[in-house]
C-alpha atoms as a PDB file:
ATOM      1  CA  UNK A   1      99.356  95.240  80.914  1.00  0.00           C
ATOM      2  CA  UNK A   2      96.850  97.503  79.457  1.00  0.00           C
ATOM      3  CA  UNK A   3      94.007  95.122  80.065  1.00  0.00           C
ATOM      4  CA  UNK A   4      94.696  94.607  83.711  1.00  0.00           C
ATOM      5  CA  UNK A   5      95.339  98.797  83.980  1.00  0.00           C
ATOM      6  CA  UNK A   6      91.489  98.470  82.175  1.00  0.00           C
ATOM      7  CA  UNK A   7      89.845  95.933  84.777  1.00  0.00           C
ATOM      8  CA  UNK A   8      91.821  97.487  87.613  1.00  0.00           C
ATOM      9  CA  UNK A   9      90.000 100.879  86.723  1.00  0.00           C
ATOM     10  CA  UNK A  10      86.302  98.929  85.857  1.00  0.00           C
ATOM     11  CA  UNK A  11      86.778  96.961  89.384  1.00  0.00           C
ATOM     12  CA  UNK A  12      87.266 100.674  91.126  1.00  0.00           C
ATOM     13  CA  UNK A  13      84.759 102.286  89.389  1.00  0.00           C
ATOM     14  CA  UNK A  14      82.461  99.461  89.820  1.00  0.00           C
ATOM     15  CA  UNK A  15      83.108 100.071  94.107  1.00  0.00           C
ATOM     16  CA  UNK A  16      82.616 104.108  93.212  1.00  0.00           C
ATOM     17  CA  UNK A  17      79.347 103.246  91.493  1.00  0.00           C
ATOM     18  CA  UNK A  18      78.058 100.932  94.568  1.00  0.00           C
ATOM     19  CA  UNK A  19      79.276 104.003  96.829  1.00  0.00           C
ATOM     20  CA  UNK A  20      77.789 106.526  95.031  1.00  0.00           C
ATOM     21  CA  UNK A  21      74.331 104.628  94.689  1.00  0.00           C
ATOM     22  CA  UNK A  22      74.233 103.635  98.146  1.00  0.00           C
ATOM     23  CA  UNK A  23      74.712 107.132  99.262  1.00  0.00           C
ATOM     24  CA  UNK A  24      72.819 108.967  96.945  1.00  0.00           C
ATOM     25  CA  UNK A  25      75.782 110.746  95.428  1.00  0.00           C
ATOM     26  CA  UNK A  26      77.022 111.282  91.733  1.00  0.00           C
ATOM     27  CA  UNK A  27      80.309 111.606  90.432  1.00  0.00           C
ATOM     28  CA  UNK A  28      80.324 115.303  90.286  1.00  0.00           C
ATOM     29  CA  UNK A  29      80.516 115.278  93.879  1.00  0.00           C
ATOM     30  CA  UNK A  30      84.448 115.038  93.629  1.00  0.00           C
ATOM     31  CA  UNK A  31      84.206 118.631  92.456  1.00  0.00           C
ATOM     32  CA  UNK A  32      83.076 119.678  95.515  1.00  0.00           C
ATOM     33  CA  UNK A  33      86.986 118.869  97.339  1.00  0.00           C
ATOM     34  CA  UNK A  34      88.363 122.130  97.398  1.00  0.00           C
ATOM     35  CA  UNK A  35      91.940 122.402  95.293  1.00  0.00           C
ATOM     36  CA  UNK A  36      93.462 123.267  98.458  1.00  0.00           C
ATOM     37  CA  UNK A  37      92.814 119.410  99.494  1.00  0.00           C
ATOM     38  CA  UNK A  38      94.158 117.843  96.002  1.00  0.00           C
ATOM     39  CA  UNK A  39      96.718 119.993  96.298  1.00  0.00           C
ATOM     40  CA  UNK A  40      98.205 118.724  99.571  1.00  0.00           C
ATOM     41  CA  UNK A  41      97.635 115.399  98.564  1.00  0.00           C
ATOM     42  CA  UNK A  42      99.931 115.694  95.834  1.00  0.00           C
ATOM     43  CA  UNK A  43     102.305 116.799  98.093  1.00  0.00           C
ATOM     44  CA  UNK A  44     101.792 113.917 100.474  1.00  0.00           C
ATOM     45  CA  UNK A  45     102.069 111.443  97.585  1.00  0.00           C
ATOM     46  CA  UNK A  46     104.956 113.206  96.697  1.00  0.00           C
ATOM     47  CA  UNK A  47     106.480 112.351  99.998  1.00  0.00           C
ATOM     48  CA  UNK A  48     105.398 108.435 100.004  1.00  0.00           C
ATOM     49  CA  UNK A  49     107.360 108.446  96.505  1.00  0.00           C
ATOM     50  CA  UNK A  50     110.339 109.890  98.249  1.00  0.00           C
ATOM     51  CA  UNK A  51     110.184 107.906 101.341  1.00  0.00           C
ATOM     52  CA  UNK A  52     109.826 105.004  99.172  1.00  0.00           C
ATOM     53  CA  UNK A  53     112.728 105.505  97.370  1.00  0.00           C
ATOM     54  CA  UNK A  54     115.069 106.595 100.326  1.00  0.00           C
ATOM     55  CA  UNK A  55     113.965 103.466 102.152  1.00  0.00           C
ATOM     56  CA  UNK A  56     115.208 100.699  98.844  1.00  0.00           C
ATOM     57  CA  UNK A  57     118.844 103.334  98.646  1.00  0.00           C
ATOM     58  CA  UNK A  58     119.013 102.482 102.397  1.00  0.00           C
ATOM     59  CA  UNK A  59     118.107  98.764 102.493  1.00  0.00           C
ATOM     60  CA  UNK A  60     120.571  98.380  99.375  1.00  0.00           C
ATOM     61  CA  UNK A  61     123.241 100.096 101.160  1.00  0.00           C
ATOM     62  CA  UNK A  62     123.055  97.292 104.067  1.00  0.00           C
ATOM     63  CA  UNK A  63     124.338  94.881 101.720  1.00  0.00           C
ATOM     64  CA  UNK A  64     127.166  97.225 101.110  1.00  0.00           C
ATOM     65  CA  UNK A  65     125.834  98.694  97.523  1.00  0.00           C
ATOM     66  CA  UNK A  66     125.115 101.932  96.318  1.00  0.00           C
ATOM     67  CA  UNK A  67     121.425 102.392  94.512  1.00  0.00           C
ATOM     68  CA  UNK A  68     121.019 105.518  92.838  1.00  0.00           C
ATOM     69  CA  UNK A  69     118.094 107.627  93.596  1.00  0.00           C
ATOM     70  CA  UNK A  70     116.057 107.784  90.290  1.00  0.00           C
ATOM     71  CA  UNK A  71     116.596 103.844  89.997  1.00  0.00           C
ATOM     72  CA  UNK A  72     115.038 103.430  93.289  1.00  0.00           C
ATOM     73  CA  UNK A  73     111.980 105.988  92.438  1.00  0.00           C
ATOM     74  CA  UNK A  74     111.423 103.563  88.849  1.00  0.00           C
ATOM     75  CA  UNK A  75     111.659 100.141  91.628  1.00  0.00           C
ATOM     76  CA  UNK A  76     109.604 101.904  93.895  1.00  0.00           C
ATOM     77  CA  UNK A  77     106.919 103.447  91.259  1.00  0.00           C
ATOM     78  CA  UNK A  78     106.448 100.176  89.363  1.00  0.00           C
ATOM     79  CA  UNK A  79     106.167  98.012  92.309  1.00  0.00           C
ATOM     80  CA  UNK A  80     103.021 100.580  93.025  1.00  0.00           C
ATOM     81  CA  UNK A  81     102.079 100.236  89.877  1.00  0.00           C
ATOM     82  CA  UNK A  82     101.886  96.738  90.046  1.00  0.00           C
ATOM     83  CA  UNK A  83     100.212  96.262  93.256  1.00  0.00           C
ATOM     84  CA  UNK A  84      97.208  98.592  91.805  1.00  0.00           C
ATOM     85  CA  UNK A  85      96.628  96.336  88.674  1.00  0.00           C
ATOM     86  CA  UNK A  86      97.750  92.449  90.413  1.00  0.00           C
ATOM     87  CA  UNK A  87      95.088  90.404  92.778  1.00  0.00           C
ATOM     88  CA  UNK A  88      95.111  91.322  96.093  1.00  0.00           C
ATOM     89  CA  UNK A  89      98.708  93.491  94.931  1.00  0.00           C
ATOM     90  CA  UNK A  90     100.300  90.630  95.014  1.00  0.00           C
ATOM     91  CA  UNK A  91     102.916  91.616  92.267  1.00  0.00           C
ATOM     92  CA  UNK A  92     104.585  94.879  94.029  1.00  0.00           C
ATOM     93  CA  UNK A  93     107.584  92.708  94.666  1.00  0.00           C
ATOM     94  CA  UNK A  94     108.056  91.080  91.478  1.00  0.00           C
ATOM     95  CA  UNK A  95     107.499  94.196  89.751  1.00  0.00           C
ATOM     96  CA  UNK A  96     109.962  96.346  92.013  1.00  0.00           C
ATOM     97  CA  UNK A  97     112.661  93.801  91.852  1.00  0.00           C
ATOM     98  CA  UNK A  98     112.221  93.234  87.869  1.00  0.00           C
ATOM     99  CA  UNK A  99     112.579  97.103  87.911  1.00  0.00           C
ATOM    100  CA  UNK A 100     116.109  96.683  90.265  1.00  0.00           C
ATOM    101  CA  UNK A 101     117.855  93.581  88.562  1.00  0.00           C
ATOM    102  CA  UNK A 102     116.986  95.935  84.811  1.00  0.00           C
ATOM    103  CA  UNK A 103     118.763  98.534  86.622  1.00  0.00           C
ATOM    104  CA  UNK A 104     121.668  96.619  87.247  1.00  0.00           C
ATOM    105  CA  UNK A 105     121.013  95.029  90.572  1.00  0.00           C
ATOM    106  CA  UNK A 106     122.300  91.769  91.327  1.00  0.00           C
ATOM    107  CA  UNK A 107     118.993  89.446  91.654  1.00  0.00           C
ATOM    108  CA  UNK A 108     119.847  88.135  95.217  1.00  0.00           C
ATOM    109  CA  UNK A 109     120.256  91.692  96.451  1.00  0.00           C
ATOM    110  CA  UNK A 110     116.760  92.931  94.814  1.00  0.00           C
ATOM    111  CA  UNK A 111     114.785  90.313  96.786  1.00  0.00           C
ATOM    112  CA  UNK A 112     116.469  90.073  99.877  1.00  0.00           C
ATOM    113  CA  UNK A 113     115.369  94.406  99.549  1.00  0.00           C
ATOM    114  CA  UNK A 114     111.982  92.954  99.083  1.00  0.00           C
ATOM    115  CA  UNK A 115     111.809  90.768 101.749  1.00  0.00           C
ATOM    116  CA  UNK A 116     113.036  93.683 104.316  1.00  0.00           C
ATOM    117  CA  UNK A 117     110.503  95.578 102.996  1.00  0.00           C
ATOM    118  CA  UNK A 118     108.104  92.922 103.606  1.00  0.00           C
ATOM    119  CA  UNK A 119     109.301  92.744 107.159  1.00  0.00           C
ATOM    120  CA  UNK A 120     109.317  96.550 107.903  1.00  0.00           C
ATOM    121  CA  UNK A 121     105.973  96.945 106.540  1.00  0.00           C
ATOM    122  CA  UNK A 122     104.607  93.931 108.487  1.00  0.00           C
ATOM    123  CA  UNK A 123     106.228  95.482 111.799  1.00  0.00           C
ATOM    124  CA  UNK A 124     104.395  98.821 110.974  1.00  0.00           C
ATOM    125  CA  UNK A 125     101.276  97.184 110.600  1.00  0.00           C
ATOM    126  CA  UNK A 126     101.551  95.049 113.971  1.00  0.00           C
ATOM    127  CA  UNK A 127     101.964  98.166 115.537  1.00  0.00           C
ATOM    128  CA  UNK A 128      99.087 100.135 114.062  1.00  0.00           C
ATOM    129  CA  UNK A 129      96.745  98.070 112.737  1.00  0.00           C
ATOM    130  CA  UNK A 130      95.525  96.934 116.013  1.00  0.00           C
ATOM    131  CA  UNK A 131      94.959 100.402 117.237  1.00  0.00           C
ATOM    132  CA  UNK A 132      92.924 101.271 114.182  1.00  0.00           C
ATOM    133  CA  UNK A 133      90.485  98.583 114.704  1.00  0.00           C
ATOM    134  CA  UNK A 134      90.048  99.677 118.253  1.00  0.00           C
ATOM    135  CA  UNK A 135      89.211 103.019 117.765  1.00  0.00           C
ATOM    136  CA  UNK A 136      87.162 101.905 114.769  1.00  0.00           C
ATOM    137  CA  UNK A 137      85.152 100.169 117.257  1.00  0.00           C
ATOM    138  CA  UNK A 138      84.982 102.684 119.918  1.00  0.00           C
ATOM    139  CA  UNK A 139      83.541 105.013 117.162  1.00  0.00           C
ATOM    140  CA  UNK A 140      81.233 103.021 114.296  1.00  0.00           C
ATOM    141  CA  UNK A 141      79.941  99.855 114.583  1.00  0.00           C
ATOM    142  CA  UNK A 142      82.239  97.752 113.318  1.00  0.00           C
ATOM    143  CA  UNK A 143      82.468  94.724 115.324  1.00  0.00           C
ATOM    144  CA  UNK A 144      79.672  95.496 117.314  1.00  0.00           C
ATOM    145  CA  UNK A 145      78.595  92.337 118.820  1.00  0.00           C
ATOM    146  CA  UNK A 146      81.984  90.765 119.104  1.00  0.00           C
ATOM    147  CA  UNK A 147      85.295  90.979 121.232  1.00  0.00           C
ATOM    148  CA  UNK A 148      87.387  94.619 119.856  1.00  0.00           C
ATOM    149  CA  UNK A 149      90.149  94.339 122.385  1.00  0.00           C
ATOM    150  CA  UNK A 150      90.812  90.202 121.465  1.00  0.00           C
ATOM    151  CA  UNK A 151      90.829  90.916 117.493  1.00  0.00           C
ATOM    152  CA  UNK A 152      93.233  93.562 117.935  1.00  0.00           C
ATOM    153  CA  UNK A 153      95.583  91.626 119.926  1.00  0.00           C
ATOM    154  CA  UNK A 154      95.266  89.071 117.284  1.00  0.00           C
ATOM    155  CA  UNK A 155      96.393  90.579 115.008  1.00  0.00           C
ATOM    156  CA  UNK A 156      99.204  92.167 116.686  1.00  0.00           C
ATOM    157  CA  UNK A 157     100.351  88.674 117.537  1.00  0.00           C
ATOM    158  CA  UNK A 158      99.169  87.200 113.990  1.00  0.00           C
ATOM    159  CA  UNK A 159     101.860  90.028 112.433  1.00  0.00           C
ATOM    160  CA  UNK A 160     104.666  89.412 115.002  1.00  0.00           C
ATOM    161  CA  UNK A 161     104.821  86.158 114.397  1.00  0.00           C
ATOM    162  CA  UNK A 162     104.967  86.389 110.951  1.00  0.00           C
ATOM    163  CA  UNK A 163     107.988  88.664 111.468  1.00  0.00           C
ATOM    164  CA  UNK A 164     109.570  86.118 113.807  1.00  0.00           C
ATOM    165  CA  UNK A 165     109.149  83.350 111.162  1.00  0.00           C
ATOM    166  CA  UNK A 166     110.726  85.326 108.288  1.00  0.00           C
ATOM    167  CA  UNK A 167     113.533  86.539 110.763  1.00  0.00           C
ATOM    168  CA  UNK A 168     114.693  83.698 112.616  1.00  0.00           C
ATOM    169  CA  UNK A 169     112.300  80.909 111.956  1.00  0.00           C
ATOM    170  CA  UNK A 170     112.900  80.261 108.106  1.00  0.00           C
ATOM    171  CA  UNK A 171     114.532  77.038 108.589  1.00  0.00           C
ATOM    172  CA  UNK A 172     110.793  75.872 109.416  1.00  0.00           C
ATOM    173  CA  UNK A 173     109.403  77.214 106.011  1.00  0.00           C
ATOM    174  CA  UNK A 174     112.795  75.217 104.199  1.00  0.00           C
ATOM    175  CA  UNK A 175     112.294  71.954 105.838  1.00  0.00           C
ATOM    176  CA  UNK A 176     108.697  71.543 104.952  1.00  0.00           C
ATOM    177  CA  UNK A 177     109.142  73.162 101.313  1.00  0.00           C
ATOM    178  CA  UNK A 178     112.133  70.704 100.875  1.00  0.00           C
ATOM    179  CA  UNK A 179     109.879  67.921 101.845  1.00  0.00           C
ATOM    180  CA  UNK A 180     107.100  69.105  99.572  1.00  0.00           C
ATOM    181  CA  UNK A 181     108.963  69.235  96.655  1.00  0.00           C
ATOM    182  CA  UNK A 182     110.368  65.615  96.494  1.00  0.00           C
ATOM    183  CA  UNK A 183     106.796  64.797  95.522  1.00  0.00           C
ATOM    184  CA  UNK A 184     107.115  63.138  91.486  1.00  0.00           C
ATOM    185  CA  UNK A 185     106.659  66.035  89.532  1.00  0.00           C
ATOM    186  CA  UNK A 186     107.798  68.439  91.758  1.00  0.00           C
ATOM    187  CA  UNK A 187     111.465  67.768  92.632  1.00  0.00           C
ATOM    188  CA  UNK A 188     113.134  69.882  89.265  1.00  0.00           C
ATOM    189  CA  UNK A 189     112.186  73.026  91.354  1.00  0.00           C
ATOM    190  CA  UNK A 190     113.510  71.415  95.039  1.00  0.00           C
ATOM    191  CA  UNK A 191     116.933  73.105  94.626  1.00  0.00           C
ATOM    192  CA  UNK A 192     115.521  76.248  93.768  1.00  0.00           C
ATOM    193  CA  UNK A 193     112.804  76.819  96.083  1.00  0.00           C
ATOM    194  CA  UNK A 194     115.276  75.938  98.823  1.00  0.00           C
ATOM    195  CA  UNK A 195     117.943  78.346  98.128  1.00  0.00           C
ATOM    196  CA  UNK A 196     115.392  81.103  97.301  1.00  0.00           C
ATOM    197  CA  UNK A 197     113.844  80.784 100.973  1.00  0.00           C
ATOM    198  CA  UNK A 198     117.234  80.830 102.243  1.00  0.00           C
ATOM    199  CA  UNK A 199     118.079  84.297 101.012  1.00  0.00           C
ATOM    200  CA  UNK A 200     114.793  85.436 102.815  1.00  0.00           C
ATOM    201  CA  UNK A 201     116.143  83.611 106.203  1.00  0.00           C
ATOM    202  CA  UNK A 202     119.696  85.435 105.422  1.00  0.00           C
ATOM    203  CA  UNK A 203     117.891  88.686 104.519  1.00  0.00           C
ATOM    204  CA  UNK A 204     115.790  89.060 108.248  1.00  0.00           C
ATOM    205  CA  UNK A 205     118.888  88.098 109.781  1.00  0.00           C
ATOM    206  CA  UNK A 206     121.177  90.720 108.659  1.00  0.00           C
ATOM    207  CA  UNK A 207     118.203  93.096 108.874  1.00  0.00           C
ATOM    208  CA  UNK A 208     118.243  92.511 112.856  1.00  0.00           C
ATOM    209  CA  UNK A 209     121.876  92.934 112.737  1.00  0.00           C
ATOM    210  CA  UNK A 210     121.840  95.778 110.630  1.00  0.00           C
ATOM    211  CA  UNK A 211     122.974  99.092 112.839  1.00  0.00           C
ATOM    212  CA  UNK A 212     120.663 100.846 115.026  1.00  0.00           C
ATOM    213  CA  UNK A 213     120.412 103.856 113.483  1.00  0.00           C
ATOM    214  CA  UNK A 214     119.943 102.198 110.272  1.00  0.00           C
ATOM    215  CA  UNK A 215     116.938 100.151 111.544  1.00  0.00           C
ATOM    216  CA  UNK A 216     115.344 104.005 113.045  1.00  0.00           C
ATOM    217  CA  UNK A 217     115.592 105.355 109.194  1.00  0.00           C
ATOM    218  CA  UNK A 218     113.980 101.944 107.807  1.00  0.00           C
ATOM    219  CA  UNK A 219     110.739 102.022 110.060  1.00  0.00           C
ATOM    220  CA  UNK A 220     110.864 106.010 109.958  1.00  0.00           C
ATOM    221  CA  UNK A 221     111.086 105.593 106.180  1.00  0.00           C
ATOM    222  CA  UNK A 222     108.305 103.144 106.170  1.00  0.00           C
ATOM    223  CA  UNK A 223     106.029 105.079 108.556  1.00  0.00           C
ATOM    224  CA  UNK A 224     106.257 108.054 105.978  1.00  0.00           C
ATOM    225  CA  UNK A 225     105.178 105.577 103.139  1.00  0.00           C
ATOM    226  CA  UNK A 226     101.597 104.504 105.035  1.00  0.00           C
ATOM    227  CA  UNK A 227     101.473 107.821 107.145  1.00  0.00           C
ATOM    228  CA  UNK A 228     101.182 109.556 104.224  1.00  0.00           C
ATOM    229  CA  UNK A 229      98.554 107.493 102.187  1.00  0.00           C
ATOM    230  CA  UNK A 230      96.050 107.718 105.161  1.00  0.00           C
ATOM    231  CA  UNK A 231      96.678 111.358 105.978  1.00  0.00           C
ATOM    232  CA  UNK A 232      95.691 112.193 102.567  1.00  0.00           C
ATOM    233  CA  UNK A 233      92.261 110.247 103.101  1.00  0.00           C
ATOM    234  CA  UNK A 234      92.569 112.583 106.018  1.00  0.00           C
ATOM    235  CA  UNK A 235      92.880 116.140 104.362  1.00  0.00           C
ATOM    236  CA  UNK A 236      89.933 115.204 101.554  1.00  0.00           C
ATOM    237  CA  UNK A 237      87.385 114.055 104.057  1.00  0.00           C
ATOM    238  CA  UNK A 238      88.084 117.431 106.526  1.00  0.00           C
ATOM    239  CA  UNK A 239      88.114 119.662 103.721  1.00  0.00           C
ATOM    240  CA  UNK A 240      84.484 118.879 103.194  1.00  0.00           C
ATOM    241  CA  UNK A 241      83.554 117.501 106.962  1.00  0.00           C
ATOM    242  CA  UNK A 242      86.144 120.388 109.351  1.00  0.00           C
ATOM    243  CA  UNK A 243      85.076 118.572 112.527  1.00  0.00           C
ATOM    244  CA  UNK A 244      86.125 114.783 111.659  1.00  0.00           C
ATOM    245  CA  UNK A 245      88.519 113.232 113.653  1.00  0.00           C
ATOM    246  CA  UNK A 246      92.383 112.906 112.473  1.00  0.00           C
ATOM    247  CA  UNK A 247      92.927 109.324 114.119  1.00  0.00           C
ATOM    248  CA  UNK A 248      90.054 107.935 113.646  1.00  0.00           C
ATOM    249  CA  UNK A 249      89.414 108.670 109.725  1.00  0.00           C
ATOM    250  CA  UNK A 250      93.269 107.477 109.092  1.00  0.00           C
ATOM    251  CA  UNK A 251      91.576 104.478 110.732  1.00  0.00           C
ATOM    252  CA  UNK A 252      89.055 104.154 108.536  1.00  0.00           C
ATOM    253  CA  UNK A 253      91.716 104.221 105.680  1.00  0.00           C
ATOM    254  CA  UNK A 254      94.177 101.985 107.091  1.00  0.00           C
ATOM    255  CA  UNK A 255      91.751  98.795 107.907  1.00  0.00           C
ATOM    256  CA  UNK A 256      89.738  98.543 104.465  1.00  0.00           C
ATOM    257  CA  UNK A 257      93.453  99.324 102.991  1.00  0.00           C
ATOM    258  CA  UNK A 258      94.715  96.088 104.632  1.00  0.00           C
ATOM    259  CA  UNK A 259      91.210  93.862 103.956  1.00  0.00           C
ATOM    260  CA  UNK A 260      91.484  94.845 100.683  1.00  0.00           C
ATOM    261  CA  UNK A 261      94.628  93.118 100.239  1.00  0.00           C
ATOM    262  CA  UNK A 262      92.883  89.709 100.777  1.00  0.00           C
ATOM    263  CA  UNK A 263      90.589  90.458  98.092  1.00  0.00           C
ATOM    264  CA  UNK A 264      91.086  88.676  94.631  1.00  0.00           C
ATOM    265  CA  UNK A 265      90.761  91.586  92.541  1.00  0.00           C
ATOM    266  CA  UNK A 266      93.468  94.049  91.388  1.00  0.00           C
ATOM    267  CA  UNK A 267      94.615  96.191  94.041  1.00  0.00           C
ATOM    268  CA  UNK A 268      91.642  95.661  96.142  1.00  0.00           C
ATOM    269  CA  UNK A 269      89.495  97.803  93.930  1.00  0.00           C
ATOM    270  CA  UNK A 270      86.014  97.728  94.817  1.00  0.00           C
ATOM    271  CA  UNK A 271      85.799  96.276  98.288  1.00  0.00           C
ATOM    272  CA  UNK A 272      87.839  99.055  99.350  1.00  0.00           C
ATOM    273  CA  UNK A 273      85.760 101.844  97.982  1.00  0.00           C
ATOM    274  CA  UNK A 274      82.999 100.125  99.841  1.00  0.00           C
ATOM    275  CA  UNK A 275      84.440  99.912 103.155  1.00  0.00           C
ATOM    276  CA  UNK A 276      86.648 103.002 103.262  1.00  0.00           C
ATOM    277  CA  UNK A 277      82.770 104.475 102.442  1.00  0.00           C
ATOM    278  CA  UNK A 278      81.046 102.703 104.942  1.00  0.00           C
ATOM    279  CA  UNK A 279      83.284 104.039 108.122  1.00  0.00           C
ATOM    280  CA  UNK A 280      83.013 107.108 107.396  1.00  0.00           C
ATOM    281  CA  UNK A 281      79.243 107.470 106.252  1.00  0.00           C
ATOM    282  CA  UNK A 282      77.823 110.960 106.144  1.00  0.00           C
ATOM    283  CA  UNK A 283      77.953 114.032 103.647  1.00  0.00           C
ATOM    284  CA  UNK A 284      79.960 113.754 100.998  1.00  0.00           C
ATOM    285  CA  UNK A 285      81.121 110.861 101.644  1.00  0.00           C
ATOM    286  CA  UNK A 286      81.574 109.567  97.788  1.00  0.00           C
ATOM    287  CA  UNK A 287      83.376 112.628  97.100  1.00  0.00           C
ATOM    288  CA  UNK A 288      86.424 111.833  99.666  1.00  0.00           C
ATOM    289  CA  UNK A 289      86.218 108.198  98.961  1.00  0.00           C
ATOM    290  CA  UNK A 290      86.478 109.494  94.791  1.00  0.00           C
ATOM    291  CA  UNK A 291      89.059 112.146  95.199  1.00  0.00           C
ATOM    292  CA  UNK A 292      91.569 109.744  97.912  1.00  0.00           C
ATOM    293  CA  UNK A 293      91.673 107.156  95.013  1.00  0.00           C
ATOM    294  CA  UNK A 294      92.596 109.768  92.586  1.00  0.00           C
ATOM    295  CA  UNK A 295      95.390 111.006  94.766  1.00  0.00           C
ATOM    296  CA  UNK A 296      96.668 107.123  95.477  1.00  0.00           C
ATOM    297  CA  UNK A 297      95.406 104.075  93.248  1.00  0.00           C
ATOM    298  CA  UNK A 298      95.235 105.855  90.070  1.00  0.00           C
ATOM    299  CA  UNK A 299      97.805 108.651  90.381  1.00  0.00           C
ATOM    300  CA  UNK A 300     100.157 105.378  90.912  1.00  0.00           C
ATOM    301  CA  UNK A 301      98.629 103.501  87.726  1.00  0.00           C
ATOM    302  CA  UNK A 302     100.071 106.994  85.785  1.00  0.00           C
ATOM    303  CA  UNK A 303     102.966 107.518  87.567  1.00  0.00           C
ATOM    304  CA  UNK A 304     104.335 103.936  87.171  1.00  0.00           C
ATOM    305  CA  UNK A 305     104.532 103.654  83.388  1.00  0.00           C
ATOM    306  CA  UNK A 306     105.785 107.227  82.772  1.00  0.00           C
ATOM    307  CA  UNK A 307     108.630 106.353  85.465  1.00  0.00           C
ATOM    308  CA  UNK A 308     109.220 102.719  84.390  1.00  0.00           C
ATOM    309  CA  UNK A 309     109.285 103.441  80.842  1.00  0.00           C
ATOM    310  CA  UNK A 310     112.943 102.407  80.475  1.00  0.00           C
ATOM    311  CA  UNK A 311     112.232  99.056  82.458  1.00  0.00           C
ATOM    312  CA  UNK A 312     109.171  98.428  80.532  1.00  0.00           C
ATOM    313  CA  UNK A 313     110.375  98.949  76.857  1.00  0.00           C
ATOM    314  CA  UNK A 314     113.123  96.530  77.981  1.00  0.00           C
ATOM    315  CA  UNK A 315     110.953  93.775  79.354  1.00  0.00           C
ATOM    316  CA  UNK A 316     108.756  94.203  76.353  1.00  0.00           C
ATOM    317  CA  UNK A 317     111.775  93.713  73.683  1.00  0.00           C
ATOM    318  CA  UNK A 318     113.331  91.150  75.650  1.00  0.00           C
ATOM    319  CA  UNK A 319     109.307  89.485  75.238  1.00  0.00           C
ATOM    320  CA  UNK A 320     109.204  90.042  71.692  1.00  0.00           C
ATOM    321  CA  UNK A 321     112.461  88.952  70.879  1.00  0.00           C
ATOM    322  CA  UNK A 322     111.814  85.666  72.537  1.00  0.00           C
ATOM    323  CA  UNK A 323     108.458  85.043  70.998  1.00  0.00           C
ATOM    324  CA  UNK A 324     109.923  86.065  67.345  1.00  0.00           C
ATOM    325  CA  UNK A 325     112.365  82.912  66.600  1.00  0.00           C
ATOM    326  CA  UNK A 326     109.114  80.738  68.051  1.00  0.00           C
ATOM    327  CA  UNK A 327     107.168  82.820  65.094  1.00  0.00           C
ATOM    328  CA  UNK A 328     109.501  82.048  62.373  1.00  0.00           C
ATOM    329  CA  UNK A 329     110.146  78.482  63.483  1.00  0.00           C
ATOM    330  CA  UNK A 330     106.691  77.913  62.492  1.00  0.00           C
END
């Protein structure tokens, strides 16, 4: 854990560095945000956490259980956590549900809450992603030269459809993993792979038949969670530049957010430095970038581990405990 914490930091220093160089800038210009403008990021992170949290009580209450609140903060923290030190934050789920099923959560229920929160966040996204890139495009010149209006709808469509697969379409995904895995070598994890895909089918469906008024708190809930990560990109770059616009710079946070994702290194750390940087070019520029990844990617590499403590002391027993009779047995 504490090397990929390490390389996750090198990687987004690394992106700082290439910022700073490219602009002319030096680390000292994060002193230049005013505390005012840490200060209210706090508070905004403070409010992802909590929305977070609320969201995984809510989603485990539609399978009729009750999550307590400061379990749901540890699944919620370390599944941040996670994301900011994994590849493209690919372990946020694992991490989160480890976190749940340690806290007493049957393993069924923790990923089918993972899987609606793969499907709320994927609806949020089709909604607003598209938007971002066009008024990224209206306003810098990214994707000058090609078709602003097409790529948007493309990836509203891209994200819908994803959506309709995991909610009604999941048969698909079982057929052709069942068919897969009869390959020679492959056929001890059939049975497994199958029934795990068919919680996610089960999971989108009761999602869609979850009530009304449940589904409003779930995307209000999750709206709160990405609202708040781009408004605080937001309050560092106007406390230095009064005049910028709101949409646009939560914009320029929310589309190198989502590249970044595709990007094989821990929590997009680098890349994202680079583009966040590069749509919002101008004075100061390396300070906002510096001071928005203190208020989100690292705040959330020291917030996980002090939170998850309890869930990581018992994963690392459980670790040692099975790697000691292998010891003495040799």
């Amino acid at each position: 854990m504490l090397r990929a914490v390490a390389l996750s930091v090198v990687l987004g220093l690394a992106g700082l560095g290439l910022v700073l160089w490219w602009l002319g800038e030096d680390l000292t210009s994060a002193l230049s945000v005013p505390l005012w403008a840490y200060a209210v990021g706090l508070g905004l992170a403070l409010a992802n956490y909590l929305a977070g949290s609320v969201r995984l009580m809510l989603l485990a209450r539609l399978d009729g259980d009750a999550l307590a609140f400061g379990k749901a903060l540890r699944a919620y923290s370390l599944g941040l956590f996670s994301a900011a030190i994994t590849p493209g934050s690919a372990g946020q789920a694992p991490a989160m549900v480890l976190s749940l099923v340690a806290d007493g959560v049957r393993a069924s229920a923790a990923w089918s809450m993972a899987v609606r929160v793969w499907i709320s966040d994927l609806i949020f996204l089709a909604l607003t992603l598209p938007l971002s890139v066009l008024l990224l495009a209206r306003s810098t010149r990214l994707l000058r030269g090609y078709y602003p209006g097409v790529v948007a709808a493309g990836l509203f469509v891209g994200s819908l459809l994803v959506v309709w697969v995991l909610m009604y379409r999941m048969r698909w995904i079982k057929a052709a993993v069942g068919q897969l895995l009869r390959l020679p070598g492959t056929r001890r994890w059939r049975a497994k792979a199958v029934a795990f895909i068919g919680r996610i089918e089960q999971s989108g469906k009761t999602l869609w038949s979850a009530p009304l008024g449940a589904q409003l708190r779930l995307h209000l809930y999750t709206a709160v969670v990405y609202l708040s990560t781009y408004l605080t990109f937001y309050v560092v770059v106007a406390a230095l530049r009064p005049n910028v616009p709101l949409l646009t710079t939560m914009a320029a946070a929310q589309v190198p957010m989502v590249a970044a994702s595709f990007f094989p290194t821990p929590g997009g750390a680098g890349l994202l430095e680079v583009l966040a940087a590069s749509l919002v070019r101008g004075e100061h520029t390396a300070a906002a970038v510096l001071a928005w990844r203190l208020l989100t990617y690292y705040l959330r590499m020291l917030v996980g581990p002090v939170l998850g403590a309890p869930v990581l002391a018992a994963l690392r027993g459980t670790f040692a405990g099975g790697a000691r009779p292998a010891e003495e047995s040799g």
